[in-house]
Protein backbone atom coordinates (compact mmCIF):
# COMPACT_ATOMS: atom_id res chain seq x y z
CA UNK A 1 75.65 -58.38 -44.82
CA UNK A 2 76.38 -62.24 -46.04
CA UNK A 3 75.82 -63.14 -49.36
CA UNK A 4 77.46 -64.72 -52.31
CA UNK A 5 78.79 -62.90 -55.35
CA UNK A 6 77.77 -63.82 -58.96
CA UNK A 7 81.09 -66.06 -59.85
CA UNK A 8 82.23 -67.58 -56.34
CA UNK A 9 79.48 -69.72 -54.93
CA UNK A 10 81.42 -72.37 -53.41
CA UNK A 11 81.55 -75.74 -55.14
CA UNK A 12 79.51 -77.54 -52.67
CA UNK A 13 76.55 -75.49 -53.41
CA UNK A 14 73.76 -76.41 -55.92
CA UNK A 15 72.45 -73.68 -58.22
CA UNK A 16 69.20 -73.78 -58.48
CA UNK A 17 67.80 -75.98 -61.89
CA UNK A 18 65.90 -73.35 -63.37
CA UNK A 19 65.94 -71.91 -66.88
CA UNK A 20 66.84 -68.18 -67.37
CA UNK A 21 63.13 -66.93 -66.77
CA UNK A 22 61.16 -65.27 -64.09
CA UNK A 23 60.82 -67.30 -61.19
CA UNK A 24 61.87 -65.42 -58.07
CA UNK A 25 62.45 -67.63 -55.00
CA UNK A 26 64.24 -65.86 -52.81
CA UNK A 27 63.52 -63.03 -50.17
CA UNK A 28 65.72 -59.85 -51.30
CA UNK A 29 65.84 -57.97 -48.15
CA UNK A 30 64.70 -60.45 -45.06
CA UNK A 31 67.17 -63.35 -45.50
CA UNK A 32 70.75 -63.49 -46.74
CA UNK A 33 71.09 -65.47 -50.25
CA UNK A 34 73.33 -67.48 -49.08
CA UNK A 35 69.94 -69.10 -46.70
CA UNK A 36 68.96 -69.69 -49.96
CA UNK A 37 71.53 -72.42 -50.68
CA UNK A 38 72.02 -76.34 -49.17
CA UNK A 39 76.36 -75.83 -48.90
CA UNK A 40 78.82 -78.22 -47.08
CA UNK A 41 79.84 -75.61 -45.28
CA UNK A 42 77.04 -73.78 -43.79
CA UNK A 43 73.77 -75.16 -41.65
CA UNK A 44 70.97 -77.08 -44.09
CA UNK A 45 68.67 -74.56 -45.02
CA UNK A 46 65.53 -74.40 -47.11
CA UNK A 47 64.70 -77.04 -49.67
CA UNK A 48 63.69 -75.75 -52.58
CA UNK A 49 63.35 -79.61 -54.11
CA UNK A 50 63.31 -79.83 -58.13
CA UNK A 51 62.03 -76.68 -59.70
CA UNK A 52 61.89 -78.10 -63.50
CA UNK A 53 58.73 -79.59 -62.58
CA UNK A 54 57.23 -75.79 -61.51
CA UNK A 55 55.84 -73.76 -64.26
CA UNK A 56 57.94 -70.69 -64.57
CA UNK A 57 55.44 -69.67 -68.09
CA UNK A 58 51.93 -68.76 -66.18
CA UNK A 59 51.30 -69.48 -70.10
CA UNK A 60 52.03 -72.90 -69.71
CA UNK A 61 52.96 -72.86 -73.06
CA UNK A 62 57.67 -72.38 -74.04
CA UNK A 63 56.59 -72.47 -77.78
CA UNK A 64 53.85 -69.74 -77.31
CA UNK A 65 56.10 -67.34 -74.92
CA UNK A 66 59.23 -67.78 -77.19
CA UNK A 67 56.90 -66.48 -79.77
CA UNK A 68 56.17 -63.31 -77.75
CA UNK A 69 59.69 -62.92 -76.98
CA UNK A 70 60.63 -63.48 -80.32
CA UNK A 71 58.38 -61.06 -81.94
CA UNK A 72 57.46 -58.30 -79.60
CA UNK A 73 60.31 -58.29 -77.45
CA UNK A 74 63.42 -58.94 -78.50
CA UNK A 75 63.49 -57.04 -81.42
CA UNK A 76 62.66 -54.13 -79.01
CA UNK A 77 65.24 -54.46 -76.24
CA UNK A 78 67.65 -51.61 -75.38
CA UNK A 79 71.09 -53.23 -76.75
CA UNK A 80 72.21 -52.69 -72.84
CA UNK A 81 69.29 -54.11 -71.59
CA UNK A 82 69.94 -57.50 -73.76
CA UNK A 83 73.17 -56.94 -72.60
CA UNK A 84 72.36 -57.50 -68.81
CA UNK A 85 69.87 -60.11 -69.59
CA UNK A 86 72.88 -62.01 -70.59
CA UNK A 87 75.07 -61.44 -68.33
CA UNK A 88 72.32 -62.71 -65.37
CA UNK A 89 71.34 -65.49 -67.22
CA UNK A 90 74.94 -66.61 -66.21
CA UNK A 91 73.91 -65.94 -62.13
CA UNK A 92 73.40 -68.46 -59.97
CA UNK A 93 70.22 -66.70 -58.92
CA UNK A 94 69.20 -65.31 -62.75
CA UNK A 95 65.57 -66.66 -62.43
CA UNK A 96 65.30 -63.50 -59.69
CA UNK A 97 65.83 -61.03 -62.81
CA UNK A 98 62.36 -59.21 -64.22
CA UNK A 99 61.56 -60.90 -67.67
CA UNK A 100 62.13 -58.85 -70.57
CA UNK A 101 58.08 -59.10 -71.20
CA UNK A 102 57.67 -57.67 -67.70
CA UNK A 103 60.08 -54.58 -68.31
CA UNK A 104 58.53 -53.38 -71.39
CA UNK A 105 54.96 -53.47 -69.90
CA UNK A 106 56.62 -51.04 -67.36
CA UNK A 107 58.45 -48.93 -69.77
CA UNK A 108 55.13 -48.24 -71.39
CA UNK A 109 53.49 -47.85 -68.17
CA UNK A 110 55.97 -44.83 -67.07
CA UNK A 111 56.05 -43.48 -70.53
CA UNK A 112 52.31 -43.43 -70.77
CA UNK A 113 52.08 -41.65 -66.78
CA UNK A 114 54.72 -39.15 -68.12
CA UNK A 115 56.47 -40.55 -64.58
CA UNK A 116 59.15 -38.21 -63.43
CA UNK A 117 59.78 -39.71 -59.78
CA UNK A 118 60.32 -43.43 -59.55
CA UNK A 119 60.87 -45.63 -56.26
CA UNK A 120 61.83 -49.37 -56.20
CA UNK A 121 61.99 -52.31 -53.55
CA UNK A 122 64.46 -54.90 -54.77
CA UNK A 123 66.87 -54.93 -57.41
CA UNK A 124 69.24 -57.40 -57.95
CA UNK A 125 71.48 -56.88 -61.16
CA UNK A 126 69.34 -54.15 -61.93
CA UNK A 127 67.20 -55.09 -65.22
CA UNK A 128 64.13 -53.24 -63.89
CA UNK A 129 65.77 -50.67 -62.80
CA UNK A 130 68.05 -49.81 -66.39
CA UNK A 131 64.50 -50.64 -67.82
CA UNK A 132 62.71 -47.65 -65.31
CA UNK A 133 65.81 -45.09 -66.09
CA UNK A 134 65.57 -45.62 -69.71
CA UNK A 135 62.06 -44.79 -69.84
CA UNK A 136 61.96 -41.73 -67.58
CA UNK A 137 62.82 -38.41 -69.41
CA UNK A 138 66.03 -36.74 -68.61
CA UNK A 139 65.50 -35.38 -65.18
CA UNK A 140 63.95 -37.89 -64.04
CA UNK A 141 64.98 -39.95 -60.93
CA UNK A 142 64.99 -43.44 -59.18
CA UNK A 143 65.62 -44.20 -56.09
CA UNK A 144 66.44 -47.89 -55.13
CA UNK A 145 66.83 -49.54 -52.42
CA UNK A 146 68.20 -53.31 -51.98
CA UNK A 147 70.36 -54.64 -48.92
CA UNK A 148 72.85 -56.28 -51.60
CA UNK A 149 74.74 -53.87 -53.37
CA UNK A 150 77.29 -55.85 -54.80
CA UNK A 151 74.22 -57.32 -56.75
CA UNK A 152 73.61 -53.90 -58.39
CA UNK A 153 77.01 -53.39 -59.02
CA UNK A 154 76.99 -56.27 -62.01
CA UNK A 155 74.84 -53.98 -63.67
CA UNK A 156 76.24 -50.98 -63.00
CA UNK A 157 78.40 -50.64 -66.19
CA UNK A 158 75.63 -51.60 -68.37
CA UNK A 159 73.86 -48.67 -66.46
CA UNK A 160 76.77 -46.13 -67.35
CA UNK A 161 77.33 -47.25 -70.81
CA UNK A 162 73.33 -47.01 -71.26
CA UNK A 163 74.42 -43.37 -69.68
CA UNK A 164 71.61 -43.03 -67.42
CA UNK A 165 73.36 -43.60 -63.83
CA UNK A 166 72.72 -39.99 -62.88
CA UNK A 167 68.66 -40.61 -62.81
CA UNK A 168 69.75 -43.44 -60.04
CA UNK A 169 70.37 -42.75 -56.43
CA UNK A 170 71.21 -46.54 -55.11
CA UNK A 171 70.38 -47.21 -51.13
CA UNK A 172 72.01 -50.24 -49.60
CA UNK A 173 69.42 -51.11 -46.85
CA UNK A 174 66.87 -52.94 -45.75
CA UNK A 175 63.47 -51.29 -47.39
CA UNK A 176 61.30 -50.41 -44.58
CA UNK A 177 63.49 -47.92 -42.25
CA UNK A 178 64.16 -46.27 -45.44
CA UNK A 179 60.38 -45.63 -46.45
CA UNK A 180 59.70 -44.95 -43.04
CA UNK A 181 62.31 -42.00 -43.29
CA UNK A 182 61.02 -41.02 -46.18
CA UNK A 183 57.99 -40.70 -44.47
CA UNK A 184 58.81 -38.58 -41.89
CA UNK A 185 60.41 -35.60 -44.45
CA UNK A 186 59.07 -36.03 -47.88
CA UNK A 187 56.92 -33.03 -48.58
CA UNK A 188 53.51 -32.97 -50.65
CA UNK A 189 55.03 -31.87 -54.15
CA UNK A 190 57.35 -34.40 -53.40
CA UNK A 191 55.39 -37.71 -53.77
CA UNK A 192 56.82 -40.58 -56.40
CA UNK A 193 55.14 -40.67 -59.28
CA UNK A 194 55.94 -44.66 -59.96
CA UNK A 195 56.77 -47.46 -57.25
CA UNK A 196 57.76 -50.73 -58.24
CA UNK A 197 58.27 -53.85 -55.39
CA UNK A 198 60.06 -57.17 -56.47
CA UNK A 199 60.92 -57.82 -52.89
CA UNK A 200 60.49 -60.19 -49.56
CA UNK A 201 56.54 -61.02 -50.01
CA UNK A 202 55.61 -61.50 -46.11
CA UNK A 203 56.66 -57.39 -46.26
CA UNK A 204 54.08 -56.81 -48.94
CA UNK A 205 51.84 -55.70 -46.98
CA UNK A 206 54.25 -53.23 -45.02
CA UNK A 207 55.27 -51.58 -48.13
CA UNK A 208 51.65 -51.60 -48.99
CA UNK A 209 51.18 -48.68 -46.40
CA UNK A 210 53.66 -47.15 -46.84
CA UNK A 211 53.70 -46.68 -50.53
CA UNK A 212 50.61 -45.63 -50.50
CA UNK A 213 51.97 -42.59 -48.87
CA UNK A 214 54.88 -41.58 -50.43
CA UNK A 215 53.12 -42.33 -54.21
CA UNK A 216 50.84 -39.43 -55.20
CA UNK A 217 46.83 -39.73 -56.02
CA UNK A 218 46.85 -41.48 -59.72
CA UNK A 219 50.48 -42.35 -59.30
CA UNK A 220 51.09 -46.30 -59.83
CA UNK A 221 52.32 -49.07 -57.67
CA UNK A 222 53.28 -52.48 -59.01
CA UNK A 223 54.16 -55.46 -57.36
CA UNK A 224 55.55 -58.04 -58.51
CA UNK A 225 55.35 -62.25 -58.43
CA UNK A 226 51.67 -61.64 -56.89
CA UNK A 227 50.48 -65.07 -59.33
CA UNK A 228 53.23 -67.20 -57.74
CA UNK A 229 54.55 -69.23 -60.31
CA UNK A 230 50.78 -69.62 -60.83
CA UNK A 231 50.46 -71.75 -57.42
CA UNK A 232 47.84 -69.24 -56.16
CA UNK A 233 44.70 -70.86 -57.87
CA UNK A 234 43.74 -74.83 -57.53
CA UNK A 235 44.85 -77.51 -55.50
CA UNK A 236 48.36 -77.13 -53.77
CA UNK A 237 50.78 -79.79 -54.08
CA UNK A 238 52.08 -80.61 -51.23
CA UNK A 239 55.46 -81.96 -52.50
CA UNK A 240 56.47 -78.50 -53.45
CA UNK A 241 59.70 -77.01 -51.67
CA UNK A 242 58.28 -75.94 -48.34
CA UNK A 243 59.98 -72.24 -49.15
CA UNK A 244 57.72 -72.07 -52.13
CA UNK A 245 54.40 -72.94 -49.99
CA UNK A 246 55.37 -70.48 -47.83
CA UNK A 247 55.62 -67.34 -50.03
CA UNK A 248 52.36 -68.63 -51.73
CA UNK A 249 50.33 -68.16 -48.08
CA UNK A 250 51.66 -64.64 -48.05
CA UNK A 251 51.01 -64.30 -51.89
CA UNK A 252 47.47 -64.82 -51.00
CA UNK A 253 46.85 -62.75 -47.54
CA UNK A 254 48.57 -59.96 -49.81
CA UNK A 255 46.18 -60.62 -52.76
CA UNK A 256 43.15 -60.17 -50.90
CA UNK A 257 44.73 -57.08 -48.92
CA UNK A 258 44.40 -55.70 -52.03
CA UNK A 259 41.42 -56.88 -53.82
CA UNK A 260 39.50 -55.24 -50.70
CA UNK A 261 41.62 -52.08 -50.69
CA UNK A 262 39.52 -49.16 -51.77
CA UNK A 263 42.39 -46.91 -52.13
CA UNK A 264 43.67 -47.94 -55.56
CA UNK A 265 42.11 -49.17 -58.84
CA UNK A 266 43.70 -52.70 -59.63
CA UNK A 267 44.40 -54.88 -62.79
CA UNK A 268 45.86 -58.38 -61.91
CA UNK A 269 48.35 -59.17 -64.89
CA UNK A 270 49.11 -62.42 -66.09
CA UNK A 271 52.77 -61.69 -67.58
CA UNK A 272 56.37 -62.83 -66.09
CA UNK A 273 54.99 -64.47 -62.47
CA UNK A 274 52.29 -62.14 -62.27
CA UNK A 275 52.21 -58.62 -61.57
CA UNK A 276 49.52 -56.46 -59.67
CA UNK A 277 49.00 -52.91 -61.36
CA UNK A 278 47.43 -50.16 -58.42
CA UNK A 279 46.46 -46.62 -58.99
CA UNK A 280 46.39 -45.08 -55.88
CA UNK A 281 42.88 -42.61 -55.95
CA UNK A 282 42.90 -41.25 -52.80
């Protein structure tokens, strides 16, 4: 699979302007990163245009979410955790990474589900993920699944020292012939408690089906980046990077998907790029 490591993007690319904060823009599992980039020495590719000008705070507000950070967060963070945040900050893709906010909603979502069995769709360096295995008790277990490994690999020491890397069992694949093997031999009293997706949005809806197999009745399923960069509601400007536009048209099928879905229980949260909470109930 092509992609480009953390530290050897070639000069010619452009990182993307974007401050260290939730705004995922690119596809995990349909697309390579390296489509992601305008380089000398590849085809043009997607425009993303100037993303300073995009609100990455659905708050609209720095002052008010450096106070939440500052306060709630923070102070909170597992050292390793902080630790990993830093070290993607320094990515040329660290805007993919799940806010801090964002993980410690989650950790008190597992911890509050007593989850034992956790699955998740995109990973990158792995914040969500340290964030999921620090929260589950001590035999509990993850399974991931990401088509870049080498991605999860920056934040596999933090994993070790954090000494949780035993709850993790790591697939490097494309998401959807996994789940549909999983499909085919997972048993009843073996349903995942806990499914978090952070991956390629037109796919929502795929995953959609199938998670709501493999996740037991009053187990949870959160997706992730379902408000957009908050481009879902008003007017859309139509000088936005066409890649953007394009995720927010399957941001929206997928949004009413599953505002009409009478399988779960929703809550539509307004933290990191937006997150939609789903209890499966039947």
């Amino acid at each position: 699979m092509s992609s480009i490591s953390c530290f050897n993007l070639p000069q010619s690319c452009s990182p993307l302007p974007v401050k260290p904060h939730k705004m995922l823009l690119a596809d995990k599992f349909s697309k390579p990163i390296s489509q992601r980039y305008q380089c000398a020495t590849s085809a043009p590719v997607a425009d993303l245009g100037d993303l300073e000008k995009i609100g990455k705070n659905l708050l609209r507000s720095d002052a008010l979410h450096e106070y939440i950070l500052q306060t709630y967060v923070y102070p909170r963070e597992h050292e390793q955790l902080k630790a990993l945040r830093e070290l993607t900050k320094k990515h040329p893709l660290g805007f993919m990474s799940v806010p801090p906010e964002e993980g410690q909603l989650m950790s008190i979502l597992l911890k509050i589900m007593n989850a034992k069995k956790t699955l998740e769709l995109g990973v990158f360096t792995g914040y969500s993920l340290l964030t999921a295995a620090l929260a589950l008790p001590e035999d509990g277990k993850i399974t991931a699944i990401d088509v870049n490994k080498s991605e999860y690999e920056l934040g596999l020491p933090f994993i070790r020292k954090a000494g949780v890397e035993e709850k993790i069992t790591f697939i490097e694949s494309e998401a959807l012939p996994i789940l549909d093997k999983m499909l085919k031999e997972i048993k009843e009293d073996e349903l995942y408690d806990f499914a978090f997706v952070d991956a390629d949005k037109d796919n929502y809806p795929e995953y959609h089906e199938r998670l709501l197999k493999l996740v037991r009745v009053g187990g949870i399923i959160v997706y992730d980046n379902t408000l957009w960069l908050g481009t879902v509601a008003g007017p859309v400007d139509p000088s936005l990077p066409k890649l953007i536009l394009e995720v927010r048209d399957a941001i929206l099928k997928f949004n009413k998907v599953l505002a009409a879905d009478p399988r779960i229980e929703i809550s539509q949260v307004c933290i990191g790029d937006g997150i939609s909470i789903c209890r499966r109930v039947c």
